[in-house]
Protein backbone atom coordinates (compact mmCIF):
# COMPACT_ATOMS: atom_id res chain seq x y z
CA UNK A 1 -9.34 -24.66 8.90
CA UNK A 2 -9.50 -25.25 5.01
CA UNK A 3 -12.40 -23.20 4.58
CA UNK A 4 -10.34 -20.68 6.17
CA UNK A 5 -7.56 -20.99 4.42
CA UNK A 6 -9.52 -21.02 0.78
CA UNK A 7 -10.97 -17.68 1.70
CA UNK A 8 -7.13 -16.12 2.51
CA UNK A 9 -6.65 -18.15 -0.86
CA UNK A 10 -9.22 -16.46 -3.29
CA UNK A 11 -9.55 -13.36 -1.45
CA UNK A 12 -5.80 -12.12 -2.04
CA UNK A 13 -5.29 -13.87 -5.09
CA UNK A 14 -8.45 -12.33 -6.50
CA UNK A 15 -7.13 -8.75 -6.31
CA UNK A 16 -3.39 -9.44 -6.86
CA UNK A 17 -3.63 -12.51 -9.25
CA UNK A 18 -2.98 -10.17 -12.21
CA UNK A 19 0.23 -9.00 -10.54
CA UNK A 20 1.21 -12.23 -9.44
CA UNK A 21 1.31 -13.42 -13.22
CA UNK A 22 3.25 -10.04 -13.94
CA UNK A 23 5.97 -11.39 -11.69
CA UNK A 24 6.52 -14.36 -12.86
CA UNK A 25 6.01 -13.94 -16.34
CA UNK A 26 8.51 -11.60 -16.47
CA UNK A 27 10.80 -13.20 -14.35
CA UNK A 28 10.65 -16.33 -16.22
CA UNK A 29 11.63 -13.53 -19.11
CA UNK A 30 14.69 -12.17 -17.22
CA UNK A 31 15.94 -15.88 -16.40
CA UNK A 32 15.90 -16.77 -20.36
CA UNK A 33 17.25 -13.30 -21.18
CA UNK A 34 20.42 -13.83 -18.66
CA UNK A 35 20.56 -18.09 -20.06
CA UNK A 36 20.51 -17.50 -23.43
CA UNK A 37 22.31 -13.96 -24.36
CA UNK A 38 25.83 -15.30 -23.79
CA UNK A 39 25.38 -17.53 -26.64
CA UNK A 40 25.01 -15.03 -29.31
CA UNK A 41 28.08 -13.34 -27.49
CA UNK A 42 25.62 -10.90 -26.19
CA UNK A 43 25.40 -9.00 -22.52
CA UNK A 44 21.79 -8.96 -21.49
CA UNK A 45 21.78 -5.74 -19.94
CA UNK A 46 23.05 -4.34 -22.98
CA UNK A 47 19.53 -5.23 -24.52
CA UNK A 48 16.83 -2.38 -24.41
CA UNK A 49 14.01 -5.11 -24.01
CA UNK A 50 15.53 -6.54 -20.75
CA UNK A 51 16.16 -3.02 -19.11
CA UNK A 52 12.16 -3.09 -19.51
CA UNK A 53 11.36 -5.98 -18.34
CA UNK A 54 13.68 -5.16 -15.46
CA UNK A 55 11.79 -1.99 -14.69
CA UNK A 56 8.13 -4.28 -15.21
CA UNK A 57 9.31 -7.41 -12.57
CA UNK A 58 11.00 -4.37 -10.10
CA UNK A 59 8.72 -1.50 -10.12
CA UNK A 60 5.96 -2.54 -12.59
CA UNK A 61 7.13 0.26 -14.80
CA UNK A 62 7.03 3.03 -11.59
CA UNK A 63 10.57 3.16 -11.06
CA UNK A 64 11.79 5.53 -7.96
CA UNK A 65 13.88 8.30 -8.03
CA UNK A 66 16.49 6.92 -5.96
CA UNK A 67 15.70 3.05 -6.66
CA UNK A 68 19.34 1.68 -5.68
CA UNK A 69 19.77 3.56 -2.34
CA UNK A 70 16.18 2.41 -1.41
CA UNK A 71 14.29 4.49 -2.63
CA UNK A 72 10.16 3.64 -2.48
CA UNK A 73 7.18 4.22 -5.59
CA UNK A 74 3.92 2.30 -5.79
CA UNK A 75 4.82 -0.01 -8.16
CA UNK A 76 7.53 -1.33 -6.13
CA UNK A 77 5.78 -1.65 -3.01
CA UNK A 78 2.93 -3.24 -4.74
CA UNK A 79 5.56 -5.74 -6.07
CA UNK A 80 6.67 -6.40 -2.98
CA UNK A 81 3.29 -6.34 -1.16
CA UNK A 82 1.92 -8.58 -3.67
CA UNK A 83 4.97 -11.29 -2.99
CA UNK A 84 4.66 -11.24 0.25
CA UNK A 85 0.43 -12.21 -0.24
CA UNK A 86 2.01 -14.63 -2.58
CA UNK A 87 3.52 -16.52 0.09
CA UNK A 88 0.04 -16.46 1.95
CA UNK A 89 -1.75 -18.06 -1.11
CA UNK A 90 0.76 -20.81 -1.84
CA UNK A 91 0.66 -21.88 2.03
CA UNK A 92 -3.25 -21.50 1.95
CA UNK A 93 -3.52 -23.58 -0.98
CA UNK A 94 -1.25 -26.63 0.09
CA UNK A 95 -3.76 -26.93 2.84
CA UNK A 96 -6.64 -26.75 0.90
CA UNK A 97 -5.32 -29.44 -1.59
CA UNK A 98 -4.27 -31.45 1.34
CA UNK A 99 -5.77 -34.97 1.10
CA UNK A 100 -7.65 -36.67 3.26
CA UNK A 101 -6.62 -40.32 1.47
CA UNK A 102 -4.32 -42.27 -0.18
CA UNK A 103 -7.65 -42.27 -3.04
CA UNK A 104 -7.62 -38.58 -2.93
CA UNK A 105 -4.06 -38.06 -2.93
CA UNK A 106 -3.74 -39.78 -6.35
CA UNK A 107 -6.29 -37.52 -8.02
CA UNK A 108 -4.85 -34.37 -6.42
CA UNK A 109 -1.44 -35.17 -8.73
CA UNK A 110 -2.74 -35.97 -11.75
CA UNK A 111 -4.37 -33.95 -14.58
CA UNK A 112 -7.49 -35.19 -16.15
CA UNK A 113 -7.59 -34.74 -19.66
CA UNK A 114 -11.05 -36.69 -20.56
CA UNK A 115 -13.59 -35.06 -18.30
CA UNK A 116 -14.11 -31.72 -19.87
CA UNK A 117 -12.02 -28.31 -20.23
CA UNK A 118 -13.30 -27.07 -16.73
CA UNK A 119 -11.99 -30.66 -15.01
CA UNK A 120 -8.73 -30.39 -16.98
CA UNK A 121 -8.31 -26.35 -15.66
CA UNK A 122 -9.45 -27.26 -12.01
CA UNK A 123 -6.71 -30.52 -12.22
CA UNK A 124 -4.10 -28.74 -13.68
CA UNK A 125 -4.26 -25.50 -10.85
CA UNK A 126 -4.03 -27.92 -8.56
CA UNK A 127 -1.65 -30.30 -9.33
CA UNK A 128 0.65 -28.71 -11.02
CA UNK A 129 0.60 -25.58 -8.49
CA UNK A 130 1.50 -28.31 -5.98
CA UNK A 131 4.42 -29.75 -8.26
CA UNK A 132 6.12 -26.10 -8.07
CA UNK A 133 5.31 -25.16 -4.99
CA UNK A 134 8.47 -24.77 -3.25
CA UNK A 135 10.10 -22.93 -5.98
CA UNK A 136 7.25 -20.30 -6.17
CA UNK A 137 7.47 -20.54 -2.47
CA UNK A 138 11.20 -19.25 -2.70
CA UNK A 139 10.75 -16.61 -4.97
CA UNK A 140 7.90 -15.01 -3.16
CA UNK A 141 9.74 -15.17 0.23
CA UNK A 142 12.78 -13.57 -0.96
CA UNK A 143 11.31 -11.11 -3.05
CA UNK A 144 10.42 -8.30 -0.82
CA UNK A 145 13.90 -8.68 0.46
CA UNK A 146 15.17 -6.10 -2.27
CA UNK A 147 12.13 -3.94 -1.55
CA UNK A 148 11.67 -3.22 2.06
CA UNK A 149 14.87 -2.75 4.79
CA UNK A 150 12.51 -4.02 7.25
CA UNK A 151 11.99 -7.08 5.45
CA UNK A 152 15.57 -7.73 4.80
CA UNK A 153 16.55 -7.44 8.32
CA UNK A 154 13.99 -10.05 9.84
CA UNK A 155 15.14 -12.29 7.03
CA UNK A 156 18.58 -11.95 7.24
CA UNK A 157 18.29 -12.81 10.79
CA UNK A 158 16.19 -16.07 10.00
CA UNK A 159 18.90 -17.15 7.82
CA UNK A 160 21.75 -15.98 9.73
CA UNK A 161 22.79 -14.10 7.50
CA UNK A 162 25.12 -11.06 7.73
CA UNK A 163 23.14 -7.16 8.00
CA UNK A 164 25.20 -4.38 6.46
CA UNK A 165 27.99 -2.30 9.07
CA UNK A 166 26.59 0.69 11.57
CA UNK A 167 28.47 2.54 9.91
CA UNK A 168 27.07 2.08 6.59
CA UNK A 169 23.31 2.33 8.03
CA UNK A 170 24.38 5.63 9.85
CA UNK A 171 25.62 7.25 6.34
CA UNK A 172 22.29 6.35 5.05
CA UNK A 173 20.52 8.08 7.96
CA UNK A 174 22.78 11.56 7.11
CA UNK A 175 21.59 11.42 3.05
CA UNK A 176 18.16 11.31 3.96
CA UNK A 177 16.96 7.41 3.78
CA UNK A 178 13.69 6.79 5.52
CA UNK A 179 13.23 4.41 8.49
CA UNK A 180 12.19 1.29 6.21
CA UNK A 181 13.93 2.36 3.20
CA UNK A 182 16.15 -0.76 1.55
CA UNK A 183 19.47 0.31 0.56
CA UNK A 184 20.15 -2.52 -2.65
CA UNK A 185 23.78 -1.39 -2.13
CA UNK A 186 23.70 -2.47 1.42
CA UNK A 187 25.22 -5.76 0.54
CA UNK A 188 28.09 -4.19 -1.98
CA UNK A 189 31.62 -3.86 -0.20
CA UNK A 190 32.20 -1.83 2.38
CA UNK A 191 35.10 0.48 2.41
CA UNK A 192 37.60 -0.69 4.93
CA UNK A 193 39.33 2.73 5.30
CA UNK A 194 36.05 3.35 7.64
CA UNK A 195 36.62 0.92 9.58
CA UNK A 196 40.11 1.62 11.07
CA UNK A 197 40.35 2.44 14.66
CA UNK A 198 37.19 1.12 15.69
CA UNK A 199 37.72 -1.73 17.79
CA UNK A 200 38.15 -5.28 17.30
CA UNK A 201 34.84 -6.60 17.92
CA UNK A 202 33.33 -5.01 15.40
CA UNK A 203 35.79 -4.97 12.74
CA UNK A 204 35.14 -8.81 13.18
CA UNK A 205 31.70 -8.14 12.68
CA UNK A 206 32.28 -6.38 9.35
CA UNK A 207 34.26 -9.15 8.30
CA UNK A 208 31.75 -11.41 6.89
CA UNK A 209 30.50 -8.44 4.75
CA UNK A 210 33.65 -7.60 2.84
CA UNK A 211 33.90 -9.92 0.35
CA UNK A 212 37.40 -11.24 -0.86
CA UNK A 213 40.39 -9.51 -2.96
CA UNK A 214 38.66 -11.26 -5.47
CA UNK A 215 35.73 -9.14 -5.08
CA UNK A 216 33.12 -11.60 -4.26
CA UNK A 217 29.26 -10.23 -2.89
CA UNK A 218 28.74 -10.70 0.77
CA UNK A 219 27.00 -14.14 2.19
CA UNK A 220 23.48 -12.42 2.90
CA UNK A 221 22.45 -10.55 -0.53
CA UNK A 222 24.02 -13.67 -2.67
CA UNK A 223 21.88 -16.20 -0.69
CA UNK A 224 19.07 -14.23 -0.94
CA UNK A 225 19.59 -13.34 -4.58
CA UNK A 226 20.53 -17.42 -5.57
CA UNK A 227 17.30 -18.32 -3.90
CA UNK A 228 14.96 -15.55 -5.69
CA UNK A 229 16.69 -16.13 -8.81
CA UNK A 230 17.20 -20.53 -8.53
CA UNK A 231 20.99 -19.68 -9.47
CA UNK A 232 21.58 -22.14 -6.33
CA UNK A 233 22.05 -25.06 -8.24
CA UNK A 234 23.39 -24.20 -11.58
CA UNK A 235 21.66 -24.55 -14.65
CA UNK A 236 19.91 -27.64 -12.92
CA UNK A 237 18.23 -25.33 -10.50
CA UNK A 238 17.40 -22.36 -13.15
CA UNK A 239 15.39 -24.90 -15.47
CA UNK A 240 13.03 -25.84 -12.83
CA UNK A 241 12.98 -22.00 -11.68
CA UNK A 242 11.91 -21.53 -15.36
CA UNK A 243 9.32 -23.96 -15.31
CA UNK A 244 8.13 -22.98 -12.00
CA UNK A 245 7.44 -18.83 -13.25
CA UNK A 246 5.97 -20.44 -16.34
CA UNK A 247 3.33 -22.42 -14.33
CA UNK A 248 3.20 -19.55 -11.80
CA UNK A 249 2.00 -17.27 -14.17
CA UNK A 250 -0.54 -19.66 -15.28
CA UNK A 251 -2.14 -20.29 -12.09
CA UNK A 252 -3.82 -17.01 -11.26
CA UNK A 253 -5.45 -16.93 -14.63
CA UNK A 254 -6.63 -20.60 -14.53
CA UNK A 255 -7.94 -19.61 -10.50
CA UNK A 256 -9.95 -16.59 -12.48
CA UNK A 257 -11.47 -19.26 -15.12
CA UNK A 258 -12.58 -21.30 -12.21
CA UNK A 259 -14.15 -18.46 -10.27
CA UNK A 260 -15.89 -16.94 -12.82
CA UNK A 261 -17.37 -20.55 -13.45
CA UNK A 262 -18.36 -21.06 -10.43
CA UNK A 263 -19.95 -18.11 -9.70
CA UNK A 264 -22.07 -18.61 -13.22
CA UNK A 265 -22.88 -21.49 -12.21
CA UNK A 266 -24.47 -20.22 -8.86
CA UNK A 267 -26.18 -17.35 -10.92
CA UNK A 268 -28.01 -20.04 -13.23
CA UNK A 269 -28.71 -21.75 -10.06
CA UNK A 270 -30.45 -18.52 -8.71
């Protein structure tokens, strides 16, 4: 089982590594951008820089023609794609750096510092990945739930959370959206005058996605968007987010040092 699991390991984080530190290099960037702005009495959006880093973590640059109403390029589904193999290689590697002792489990969650710059890298992938694991873990889930309708769906229904009104999905079907397609409006408020005269049962079903006079976003896309985004918890929750892209987007590069050392190694052996 663990020698399975390291090949699922290297074998998608080999292609996709470079991605993966994309993602959460320039997430981490988006996080700070959003933190720190307000206090130089600045809107983040308003900044060119983060529109571009926006367009990098989304679509890698390839933005779609129609990206809010779900519209699909390659750099979004390869953002997606790659998140979704990101959840693969976290699980993978908890079970490789599972340990088989109390001995063991010691060594797996520190970082030696004294036995040489490959013993430091190889410590440091693995105990730190471990430390962040579950907030990695949450990003990459949720991810792909702004990417692919398909996605969303199964997820929303994992969480219980609310999908977006018939109605709404059959207006998308008239302007053209492909079977697939994810609508990122699909959680916005719904307009009620739509609704009248349809009967009870489902106006109650709608309810949930309505929001408040107050004009709050519907349960489903604000769960999903506090988990991918660690705005859950307040500014508790967004430093350890933080800290979690900034080792995330270490990892892949210190798993490419280690491969390439090991396979020189080998080729000396040869």
């Amino acid at each position: 089982m663990r020698k399975f699991c390291l090949k699922i390991h290297r074998w998608l984080a080999l292609p996709l590594g470079v991605v993966m530190t994309v993602l959460c290099f320039s997430g981490l960037a988006l996080l700070l951008f959003k933190d720190l702005a307000p206090l130089f009495d600045m809107n983040a959006k308003e900044i060119p820089l983060y529109t571009d880093i926006v367009r990098l973590h989304r679509w890698l640059f390839m933005k779609p023609e129609n990206a809010h109403d779900g519209g699909l390029s390659l750099g979004r589904i390869l953002t997606a794609v790659t998140s979704m193999c990101m959840v693969l290689v976290l699980l993978s590697g908890v079970v490789v750096w599972w340990p088989k002792s109390k001995k063991a489990l010691k060594s797996r969650l520190t970082v030696s510092t004294n036995k040489g710059f490959r013993r430091f890298v190889y410590d440091s992938h693995v105990s730190l990945g471990i430390y962040v694991f579950i907030f990695l873990f949450l990003m990459a889930l949720t991810g792909p739930v702004f990417s692919f309708g398909w996605y969303r769906q199964g997820m929303s229904k994992l969480f219980g959370q609310p999908m977006p009104p018939k109605e709404m999905k059959a207006q998308l079907s008239k302007d053209g959206a492909k079977q697939g397609e994810t609508n990122e409006k699909a959680f916005a408020q719904p307009d009620t005058s739509k609704i009248k005269g349809q009967p009870q049962a489902q106006k109650d079903g709608t309810k949930d996605m309505k929001g408040d006079q107050q004009g709050k976003k519907p349960k489903g896309g604000k769960l999903f968007k506090q988990l991918h985004t660690g705005s859950w918890g307040g500014w508790f929750s967004r430093v350890l987010y933080a800290i979690a892209a900034f080792i995330g987007g270490f990892l892949p590069i210190s798993g490419y040092y280690l491969w390439w050392k090991r396979r020189s190694t080998k080729k000396r052996k040869a």
